[in-house]
Protein backbone atom coordinates (compact mmCIF):
# COMPACT_ATOMS: atom_id res chain seq x y z
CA UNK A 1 0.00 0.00 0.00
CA UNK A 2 3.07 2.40 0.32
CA UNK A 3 2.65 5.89 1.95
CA UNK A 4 -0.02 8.10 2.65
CA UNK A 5 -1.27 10.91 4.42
CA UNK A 6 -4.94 12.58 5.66
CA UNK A 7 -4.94 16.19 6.48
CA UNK A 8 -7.50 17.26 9.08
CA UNK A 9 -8.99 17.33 12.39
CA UNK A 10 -7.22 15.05 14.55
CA UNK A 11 -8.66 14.03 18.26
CA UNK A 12 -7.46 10.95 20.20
CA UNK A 13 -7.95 9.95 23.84
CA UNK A 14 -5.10 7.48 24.88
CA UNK A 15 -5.13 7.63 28.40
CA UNK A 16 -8.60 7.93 31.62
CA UNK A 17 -8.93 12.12 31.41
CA UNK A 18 -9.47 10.91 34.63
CA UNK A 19 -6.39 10.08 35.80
CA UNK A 20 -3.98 12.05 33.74
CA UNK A 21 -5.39 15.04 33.02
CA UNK A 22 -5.51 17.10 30.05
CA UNK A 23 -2.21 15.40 29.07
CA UNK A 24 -4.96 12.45 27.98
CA UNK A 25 -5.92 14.48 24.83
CA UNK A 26 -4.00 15.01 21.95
CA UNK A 27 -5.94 17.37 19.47
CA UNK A 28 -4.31 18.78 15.94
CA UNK A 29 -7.16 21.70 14.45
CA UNK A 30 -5.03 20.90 11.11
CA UNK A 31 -3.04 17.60 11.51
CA UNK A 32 -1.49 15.34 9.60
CA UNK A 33 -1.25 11.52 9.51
CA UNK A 34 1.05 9.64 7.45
CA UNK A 35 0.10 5.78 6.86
CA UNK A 36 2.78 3.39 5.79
CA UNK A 37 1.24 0.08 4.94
CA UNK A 38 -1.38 0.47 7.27
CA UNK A 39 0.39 1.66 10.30
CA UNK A 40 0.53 5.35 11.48
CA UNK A 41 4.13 6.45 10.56
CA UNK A 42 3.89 10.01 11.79
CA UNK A 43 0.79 12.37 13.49
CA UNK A 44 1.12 15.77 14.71
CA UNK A 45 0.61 19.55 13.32
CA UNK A 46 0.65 19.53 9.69
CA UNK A 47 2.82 22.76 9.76
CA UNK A 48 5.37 20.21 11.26
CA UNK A 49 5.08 17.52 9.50
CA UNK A 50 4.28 18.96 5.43
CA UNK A 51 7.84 19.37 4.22
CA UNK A 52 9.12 16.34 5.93
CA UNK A 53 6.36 14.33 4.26
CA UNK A 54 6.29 16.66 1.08
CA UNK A 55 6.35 14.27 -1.45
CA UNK A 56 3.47 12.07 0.16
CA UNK A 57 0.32 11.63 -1.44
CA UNK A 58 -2.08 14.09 0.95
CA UNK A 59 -5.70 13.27 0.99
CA UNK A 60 -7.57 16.13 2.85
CA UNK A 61 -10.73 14.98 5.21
CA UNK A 62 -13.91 16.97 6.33
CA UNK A 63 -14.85 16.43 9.96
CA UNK A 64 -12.88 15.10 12.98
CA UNK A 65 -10.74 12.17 12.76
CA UNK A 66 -11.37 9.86 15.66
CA UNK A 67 -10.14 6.50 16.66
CA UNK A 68 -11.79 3.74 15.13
CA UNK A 69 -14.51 2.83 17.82
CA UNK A 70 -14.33 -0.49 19.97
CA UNK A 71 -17.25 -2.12 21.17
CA UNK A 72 -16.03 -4.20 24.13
CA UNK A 73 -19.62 -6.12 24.47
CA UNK A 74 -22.10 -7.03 21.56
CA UNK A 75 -24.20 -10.52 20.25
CA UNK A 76 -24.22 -10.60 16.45
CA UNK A 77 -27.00 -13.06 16.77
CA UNK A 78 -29.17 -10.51 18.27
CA UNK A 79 -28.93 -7.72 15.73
CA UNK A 80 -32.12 -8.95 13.91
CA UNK A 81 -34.48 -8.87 17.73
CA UNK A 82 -33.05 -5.24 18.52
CA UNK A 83 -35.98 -3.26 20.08
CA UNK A 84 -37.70 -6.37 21.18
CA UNK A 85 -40.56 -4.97 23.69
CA UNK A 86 -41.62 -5.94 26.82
CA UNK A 87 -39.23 -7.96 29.49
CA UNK A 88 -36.61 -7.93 31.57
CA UNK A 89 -33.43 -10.33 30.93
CA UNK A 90 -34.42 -13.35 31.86
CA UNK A 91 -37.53 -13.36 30.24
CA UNK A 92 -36.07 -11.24 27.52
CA UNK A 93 -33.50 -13.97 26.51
CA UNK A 94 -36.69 -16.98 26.61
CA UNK A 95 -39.12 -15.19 24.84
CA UNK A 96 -36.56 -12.93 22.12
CA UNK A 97 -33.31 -14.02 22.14
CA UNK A 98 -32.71 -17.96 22.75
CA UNK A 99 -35.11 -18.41 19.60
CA UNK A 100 -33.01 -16.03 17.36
CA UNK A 101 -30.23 -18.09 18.67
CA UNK A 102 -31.33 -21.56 17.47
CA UNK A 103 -31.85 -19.62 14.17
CA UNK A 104 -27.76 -20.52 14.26
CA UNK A 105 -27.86 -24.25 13.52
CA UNK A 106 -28.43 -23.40 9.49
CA UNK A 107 -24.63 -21.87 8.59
CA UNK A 108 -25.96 -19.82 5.92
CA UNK A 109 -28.03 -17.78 8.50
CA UNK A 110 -25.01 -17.24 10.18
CA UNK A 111 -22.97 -16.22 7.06
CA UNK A 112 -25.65 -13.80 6.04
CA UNK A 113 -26.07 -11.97 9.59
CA UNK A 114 -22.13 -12.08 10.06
CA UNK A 115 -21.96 -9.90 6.52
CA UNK A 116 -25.33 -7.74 7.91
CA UNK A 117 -23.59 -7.17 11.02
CA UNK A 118 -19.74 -6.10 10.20
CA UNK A 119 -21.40 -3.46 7.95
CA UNK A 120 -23.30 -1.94 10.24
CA UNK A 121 -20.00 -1.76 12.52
CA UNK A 122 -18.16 0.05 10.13
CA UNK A 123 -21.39 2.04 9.12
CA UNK A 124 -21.29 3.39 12.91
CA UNK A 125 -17.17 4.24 13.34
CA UNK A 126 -16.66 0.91 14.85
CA UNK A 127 -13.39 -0.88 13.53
CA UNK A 128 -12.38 -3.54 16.55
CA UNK A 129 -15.24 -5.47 18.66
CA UNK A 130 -15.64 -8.32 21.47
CA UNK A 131 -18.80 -10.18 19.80
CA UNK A 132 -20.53 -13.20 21.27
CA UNK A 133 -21.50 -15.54 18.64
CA UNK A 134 -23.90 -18.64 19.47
CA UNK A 135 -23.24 -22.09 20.73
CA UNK A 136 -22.53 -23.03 16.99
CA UNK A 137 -19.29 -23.89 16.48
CA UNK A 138 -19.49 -22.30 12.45
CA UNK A 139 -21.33 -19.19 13.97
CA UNK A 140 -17.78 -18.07 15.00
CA UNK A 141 -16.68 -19.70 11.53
CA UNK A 142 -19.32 -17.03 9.77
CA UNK A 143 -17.97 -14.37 11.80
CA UNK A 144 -14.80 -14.74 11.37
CA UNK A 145 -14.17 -15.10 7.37
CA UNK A 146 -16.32 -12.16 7.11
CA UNK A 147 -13.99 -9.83 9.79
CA UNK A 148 -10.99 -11.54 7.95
CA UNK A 149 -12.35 -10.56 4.63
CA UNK A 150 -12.35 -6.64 5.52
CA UNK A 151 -9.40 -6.75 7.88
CA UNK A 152 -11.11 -5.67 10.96
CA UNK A 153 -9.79 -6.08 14.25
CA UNK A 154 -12.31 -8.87 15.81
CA UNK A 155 -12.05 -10.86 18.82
CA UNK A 156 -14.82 -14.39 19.69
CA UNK A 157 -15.37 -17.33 20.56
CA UNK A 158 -17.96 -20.05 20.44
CA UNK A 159 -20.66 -19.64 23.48
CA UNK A 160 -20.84 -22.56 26.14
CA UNK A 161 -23.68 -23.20 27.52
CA UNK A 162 -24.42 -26.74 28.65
CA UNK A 163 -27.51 -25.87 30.30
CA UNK A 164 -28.71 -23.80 27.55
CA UNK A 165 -32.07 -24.57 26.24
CA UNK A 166 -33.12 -27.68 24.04
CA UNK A 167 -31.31 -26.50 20.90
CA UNK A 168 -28.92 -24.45 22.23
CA UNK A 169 -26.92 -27.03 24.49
CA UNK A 170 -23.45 -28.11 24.51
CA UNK A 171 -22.02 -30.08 26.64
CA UNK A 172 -18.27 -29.82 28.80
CA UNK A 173 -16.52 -32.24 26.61
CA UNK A 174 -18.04 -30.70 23.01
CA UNK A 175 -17.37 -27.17 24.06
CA UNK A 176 -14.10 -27.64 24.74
CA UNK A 177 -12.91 -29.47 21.88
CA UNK A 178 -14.40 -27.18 19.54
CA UNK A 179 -13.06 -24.10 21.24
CA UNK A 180 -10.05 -25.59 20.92
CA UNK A 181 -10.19 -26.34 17.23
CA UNK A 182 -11.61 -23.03 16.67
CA UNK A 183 -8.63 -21.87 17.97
CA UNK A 184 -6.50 -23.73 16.07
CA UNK A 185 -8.47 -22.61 13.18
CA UNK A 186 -8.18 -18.90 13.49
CA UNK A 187 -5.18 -18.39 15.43
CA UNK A 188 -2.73 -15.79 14.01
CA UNK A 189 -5.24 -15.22 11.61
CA UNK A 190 -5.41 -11.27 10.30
CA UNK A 191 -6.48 -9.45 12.86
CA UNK A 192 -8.88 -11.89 14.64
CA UNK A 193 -8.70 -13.05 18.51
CA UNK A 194 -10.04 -15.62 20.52
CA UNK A 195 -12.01 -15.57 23.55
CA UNK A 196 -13.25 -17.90 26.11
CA UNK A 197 -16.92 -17.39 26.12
CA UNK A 198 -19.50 -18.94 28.79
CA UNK A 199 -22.70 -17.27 28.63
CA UNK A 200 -23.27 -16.55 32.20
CA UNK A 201 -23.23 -18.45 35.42
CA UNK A 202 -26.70 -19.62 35.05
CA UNK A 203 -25.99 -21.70 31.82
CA UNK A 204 -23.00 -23.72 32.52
CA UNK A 205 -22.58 -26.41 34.72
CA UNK A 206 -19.84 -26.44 37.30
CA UNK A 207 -17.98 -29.09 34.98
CA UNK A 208 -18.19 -26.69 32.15
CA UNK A 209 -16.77 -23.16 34.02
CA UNK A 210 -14.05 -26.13 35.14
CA UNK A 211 -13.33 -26.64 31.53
CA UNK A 212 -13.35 -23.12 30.23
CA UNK A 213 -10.73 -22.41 33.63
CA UNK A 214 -8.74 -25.27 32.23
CA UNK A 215 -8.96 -23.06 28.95
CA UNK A 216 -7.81 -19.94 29.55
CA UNK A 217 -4.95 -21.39 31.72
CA UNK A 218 -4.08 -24.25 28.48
CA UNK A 219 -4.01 -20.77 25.96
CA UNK A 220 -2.52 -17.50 27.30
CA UNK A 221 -3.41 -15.67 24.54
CA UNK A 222 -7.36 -15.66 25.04
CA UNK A 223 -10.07 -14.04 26.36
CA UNK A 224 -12.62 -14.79 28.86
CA UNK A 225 -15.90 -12.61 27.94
CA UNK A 226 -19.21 -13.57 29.96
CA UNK A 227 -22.08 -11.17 31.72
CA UNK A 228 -21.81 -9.89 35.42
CA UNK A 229 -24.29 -8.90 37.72
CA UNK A 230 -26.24 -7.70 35.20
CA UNK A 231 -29.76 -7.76 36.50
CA UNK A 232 -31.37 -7.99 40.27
CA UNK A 233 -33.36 -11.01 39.48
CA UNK A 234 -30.24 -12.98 37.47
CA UNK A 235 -28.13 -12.14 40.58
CA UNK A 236 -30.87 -13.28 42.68
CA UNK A 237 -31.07 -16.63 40.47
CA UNK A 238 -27.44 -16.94 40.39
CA UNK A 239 -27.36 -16.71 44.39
CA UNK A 240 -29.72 -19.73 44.75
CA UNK A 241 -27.68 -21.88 42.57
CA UNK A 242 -24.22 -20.89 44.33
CA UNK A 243 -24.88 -20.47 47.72
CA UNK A 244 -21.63 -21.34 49.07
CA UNK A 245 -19.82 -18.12 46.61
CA UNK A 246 -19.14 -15.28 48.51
CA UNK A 247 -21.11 -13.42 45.36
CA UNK A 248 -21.65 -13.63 41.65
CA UNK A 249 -17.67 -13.04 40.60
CA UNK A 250 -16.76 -15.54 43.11
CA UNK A 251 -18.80 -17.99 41.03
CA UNK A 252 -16.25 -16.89 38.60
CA UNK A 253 -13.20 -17.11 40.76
CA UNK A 254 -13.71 -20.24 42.03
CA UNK A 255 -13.03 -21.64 38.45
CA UNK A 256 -10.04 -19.39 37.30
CA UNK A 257 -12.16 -17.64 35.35
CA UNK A 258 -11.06 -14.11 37.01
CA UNK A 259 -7.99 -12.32 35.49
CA UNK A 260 -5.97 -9.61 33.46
CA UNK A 261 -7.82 -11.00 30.36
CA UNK A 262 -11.50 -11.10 31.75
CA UNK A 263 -13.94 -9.06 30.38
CA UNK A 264 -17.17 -9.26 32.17
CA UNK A 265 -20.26 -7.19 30.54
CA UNK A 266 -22.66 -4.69 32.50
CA UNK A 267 -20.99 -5.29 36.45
CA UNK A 268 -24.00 -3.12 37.36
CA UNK A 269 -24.80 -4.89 40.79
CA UNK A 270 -21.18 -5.18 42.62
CA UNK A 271 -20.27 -5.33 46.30
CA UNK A 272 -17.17 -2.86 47.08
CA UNK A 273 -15.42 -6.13 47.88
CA UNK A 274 -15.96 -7.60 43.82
CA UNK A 275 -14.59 -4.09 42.37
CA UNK A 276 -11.69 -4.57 44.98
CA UNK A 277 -11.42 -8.51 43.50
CA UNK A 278 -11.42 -6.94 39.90
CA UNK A 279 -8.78 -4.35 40.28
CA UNK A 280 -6.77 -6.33 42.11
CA UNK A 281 -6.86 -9.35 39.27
CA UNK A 282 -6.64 -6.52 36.63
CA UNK A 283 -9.66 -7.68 35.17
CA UNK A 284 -12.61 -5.29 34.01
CA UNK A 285 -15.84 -4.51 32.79
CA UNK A 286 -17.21 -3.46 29.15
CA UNK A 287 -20.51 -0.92 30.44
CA UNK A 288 -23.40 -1.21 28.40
CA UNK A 289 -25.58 1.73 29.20
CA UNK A 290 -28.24 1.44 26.21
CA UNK A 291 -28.96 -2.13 27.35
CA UNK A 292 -29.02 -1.39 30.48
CA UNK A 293 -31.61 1.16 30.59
CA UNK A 294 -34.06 -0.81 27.60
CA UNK A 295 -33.81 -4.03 30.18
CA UNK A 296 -34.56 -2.03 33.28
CA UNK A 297 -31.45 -3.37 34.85
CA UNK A 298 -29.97 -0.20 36.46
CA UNK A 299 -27.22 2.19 36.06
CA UNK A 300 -23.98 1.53 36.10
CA UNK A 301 -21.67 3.18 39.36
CA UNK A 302 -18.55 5.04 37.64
CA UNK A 303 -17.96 6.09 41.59
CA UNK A 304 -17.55 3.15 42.58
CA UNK A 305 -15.55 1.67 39.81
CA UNK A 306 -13.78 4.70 39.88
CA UNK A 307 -12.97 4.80 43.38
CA UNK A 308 -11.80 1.27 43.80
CA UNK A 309 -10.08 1.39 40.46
CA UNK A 310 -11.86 -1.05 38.06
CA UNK A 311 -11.12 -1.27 34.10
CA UNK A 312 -13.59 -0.28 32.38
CA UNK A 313 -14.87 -0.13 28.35
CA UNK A 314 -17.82 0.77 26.66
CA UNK A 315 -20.11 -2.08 25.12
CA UNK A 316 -23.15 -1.62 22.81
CA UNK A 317 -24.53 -4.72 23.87
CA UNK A 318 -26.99 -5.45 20.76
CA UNK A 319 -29.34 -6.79 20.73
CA UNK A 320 -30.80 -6.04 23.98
CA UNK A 321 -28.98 -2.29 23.48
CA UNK A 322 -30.73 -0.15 21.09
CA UNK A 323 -27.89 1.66 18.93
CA UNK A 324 -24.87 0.22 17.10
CA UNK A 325 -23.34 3.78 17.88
CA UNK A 326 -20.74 3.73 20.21
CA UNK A 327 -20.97 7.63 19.83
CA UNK A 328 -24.18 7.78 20.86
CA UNK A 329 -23.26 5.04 23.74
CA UNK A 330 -20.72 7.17 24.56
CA UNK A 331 -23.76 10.15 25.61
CA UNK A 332 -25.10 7.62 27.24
CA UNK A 333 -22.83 6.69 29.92
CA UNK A 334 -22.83 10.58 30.17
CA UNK A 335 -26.34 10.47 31.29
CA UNK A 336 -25.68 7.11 33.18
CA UNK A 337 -23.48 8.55 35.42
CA UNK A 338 -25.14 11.75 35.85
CA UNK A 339 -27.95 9.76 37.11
CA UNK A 340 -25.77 8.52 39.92
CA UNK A 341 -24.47 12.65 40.20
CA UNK A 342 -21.37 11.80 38.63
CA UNK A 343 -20.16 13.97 36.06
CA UNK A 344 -18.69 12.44 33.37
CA UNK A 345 -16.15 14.66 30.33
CA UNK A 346 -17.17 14.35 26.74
CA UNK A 347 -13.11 13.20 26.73
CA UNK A 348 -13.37 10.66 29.35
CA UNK A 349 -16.67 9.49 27.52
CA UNK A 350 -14.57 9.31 23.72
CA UNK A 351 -12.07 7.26 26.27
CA UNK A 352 -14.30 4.50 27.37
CA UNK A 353 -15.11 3.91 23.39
CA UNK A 354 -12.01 4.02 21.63
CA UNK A 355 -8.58 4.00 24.69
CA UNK A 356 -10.16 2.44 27.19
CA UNK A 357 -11.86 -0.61 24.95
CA UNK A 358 -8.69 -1.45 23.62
CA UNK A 359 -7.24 -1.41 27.41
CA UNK A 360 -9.85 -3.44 27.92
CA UNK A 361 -9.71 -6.16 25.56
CA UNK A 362 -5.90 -6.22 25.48
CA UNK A 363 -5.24 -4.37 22.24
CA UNK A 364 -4.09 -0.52 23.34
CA UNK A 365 -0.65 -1.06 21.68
CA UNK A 366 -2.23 -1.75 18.32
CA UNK A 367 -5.51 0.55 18.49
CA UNK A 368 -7.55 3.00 20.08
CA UNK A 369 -5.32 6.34 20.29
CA UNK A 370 -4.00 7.26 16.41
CA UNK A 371 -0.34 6.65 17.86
CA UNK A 372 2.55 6.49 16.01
CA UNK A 373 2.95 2.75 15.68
CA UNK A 374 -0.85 1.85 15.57
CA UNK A 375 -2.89 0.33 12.96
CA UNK A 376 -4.53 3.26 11.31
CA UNK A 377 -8.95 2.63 11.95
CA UNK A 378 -10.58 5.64 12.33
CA UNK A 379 -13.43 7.03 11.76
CA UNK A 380 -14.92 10.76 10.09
CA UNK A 381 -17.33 12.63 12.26
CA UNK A 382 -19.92 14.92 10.88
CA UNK A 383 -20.56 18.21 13.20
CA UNK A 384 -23.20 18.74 10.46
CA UNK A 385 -24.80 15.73 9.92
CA UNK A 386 -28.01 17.06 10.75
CA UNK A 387 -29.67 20.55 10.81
CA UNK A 388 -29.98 20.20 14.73
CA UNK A 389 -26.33 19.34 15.12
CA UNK A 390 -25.16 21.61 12.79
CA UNK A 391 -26.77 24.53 14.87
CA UNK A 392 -26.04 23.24 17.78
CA UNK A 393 -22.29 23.03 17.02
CA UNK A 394 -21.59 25.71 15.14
CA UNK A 395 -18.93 28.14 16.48
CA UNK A 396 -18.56 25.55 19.34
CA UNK A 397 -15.10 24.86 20.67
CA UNK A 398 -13.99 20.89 20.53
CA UNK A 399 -15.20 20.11 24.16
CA UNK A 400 -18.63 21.28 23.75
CA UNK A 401 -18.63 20.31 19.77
CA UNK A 402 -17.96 16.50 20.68
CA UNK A 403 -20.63 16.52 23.49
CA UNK A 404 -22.90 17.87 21.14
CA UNK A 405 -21.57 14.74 18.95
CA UNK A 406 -22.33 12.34 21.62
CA UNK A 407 -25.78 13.63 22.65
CA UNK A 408 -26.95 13.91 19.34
CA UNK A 409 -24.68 12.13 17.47
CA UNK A 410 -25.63 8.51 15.88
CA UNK A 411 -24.45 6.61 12.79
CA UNK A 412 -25.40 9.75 10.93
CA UNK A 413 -23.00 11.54 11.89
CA UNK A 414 -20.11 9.18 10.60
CA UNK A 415 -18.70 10.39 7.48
CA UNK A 416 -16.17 7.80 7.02
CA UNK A 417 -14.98 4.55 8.55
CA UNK A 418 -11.20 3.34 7.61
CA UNK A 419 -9.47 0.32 8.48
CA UNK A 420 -5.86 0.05 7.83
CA UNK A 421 -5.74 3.39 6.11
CA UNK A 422 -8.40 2.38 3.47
CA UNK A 423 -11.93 3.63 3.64
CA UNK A 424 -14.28 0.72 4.55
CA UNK A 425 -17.29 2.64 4.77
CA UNK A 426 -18.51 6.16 3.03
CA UNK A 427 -21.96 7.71 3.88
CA UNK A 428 -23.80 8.24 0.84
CA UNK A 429 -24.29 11.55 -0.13
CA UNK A 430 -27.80 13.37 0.57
């Protein structure tokens, strides 16, 4: 691919606001970025950079150039029962979700949503992603030749679940062997990456957390990605069936599954003494605000997390969330934590979607910040996407402008998605 360079707005969060300060942002109001075979060769002021790069091919770009989003929590099985009305999880995942699921067991179904859903990722910024797939071994086979096929950065891992439902069962022996071929499989792969993926506590038997323990220990360079405390009535449920667990992540603990390369979704419903367990084990959680509100499950505590020093990322969770946007979720955990009177910077917010994501899932040194070094995703965003947004940002200075973004923001406002330095996505022009 050889060099090249985009002229523009450049805006990057790579460390928590929250913990360093203004020193967290790194803004060019006319940058540069030179690519070199996908990788960012050089970023700062283009005033600094033009003569040194003065015989690059310059491409200039409207808007403000962004990290490629990272959605640290979503189902691509559930993109097709988004907005499904009326329940809480439990219910929510018997009456919507386990049939979608079963859905699975054809692999062409699972070929066609895997296309559906990687375009609506790059349709919305988002470049990198932690997806849950089904109990189907293929459905992570679908997945991943479609992520391979347009180079984006893509971690799963087949879903165990040996007390799933009829038709969505495994069992501790079949799991593991075909995680472990599925590994083998995809491995190395392009960008892909494996993870570890038990449902929740409530659908695998003690033999099968044993197993996927025995997993994560067996291959270093995986995952584990399962739900946390993510409802009253699941931790109530989860209670009854471990009663001898201190609380829902000791269910967890007690089977290795609890480390620097867990990611547990939502984390809504923690003691002081999990968060402490989590920092401690450098493991984290991916927040899912839009789900979290649409399943009446509660608001997340940034104080606490915060506080105590938990990891954190931002997750759309679809289906049960209701926006593939990460910029919108991004506004979102704005109003989460306001909700809980924390305040929370449009900065810090851009953070938990691009920086602290990759943190998350174990990827910072190749994404999330436009570093020199990096892969080059990123997306385009469109101040004027809309007639509201345009008024409402015009003359605005960059805080306010990207709050205004992620208030009002959705895929609308994303003018461009690249991945390696090649656009993978253009909005159509109105």
């Amino acid at each position: 691919m050889g060099l090249k360079a985009f002229r523009g707005e450049l805006l990057s969060v790579a460390q928590d606001p929250r913990e360093a300060g203004s020193e967290a942002v790194r803004h060019e109001a006319d940058g540069l970025l030179v690519i070199e075979d996908g990788v960012i060769l050089a970023r700062g002021a283009y005033a600094d950079l033009a003569a040194r790069f003065a015989d690059v091919p310059v491409e200039r770009l409207d808007g403000l150039i962004v990290p490629g989003f990272i959605d640290a929590h979503v189902h691509y099985p559930q993109m097709d029962r988004i907005a499904a009305h009326g329940e809480q999880l439990l219910d929510w995942l018997e009456r919507h979700i386990f049939p979608a699921e079963k859905a699975f067991a054809a692999r062409a179904h699972a070929d066609a949503l895997a296309e559906a859903f990687l375009t609506e990722l790059l349709r919305n910024g988002t470049t990198s992603a932690l997806v849950f797939p089904t109990v189907h071994e293929h459905s992570v086979d679908a997945l991943f030749e479609a992520a391979l096929a347009r180079r984006m950065r893509i971690i799963s891992g087949k879903v165990l679940m040996d007390l799933g439902p009829e038709g969505l069962r495994d069992t501790p022996q079949t799991g593991r062997a075909e995680s472990e071929a599925l590994i083998r499989r995809w491995r190395g792969r392009g960008r892909l990456g494996y993870a570890m993926t038990p449902r929740f506590a409530l659908t695998s038997s003690d033999a099968q957390l044993a197993e996927a323990g025995a997993f994560l220990e067996a291959h270093p360079d995986a995952l584990l990605h399962t739900h946390l405390a993510e409802n009253v009535h699941e931790c109530a449920a989860v209670a009854a069936r471990f009663p001898e667990a201190i609380d829902y992540l000791d269910v967890y603990d007690r089977f290795g599954l609890v480390g620097s390369r867990s990611v547990f979704a939502h984390g809504i419903h923690l003691s002081d003494r999990a968060c402490t367990r989590l920092h401690e084990s450098g493991a984290g959680i991916a927040v899912c605000p839009s789900s979290n509100l649409f399943l009446g499950s509660g608001h997340f505590n940034f104080g606490q997390a915060d506080r105590i020093g938990v990891r954190l990322g931002l997750g759309t969770d679809i289906g049960a969330g209701t926006t593939f946007s990460m910029l919108h979720t991004a506004g979102l955990a704005y109003q989460v934590a306001l909700a809980r009177e924390e305040r929370m910077d449009p900065f810090r917010a851009l953070w938990l979607a691009t920086g602290g994501s990759a943190r998350l899932l174990g990827i910072a040194d190749k994404v999330g910040a436009l570093e020199e070094g990096q892969e080059a995703d990123f997306a385009v965003l469109d101040a004027g996407a809309t007639p509201l947004l345009a008024r409402r940002t015009r003359d605005a200075a960059l805080a306010e402008r990207l709050f205004a973004l992620q208030i009002l923001g959705d895929d609308r406002a994303i003018a461009r998605t690249y991945i390696l330095g090649q656009c993978a996505w253009q909005r159509k022009p109105t």
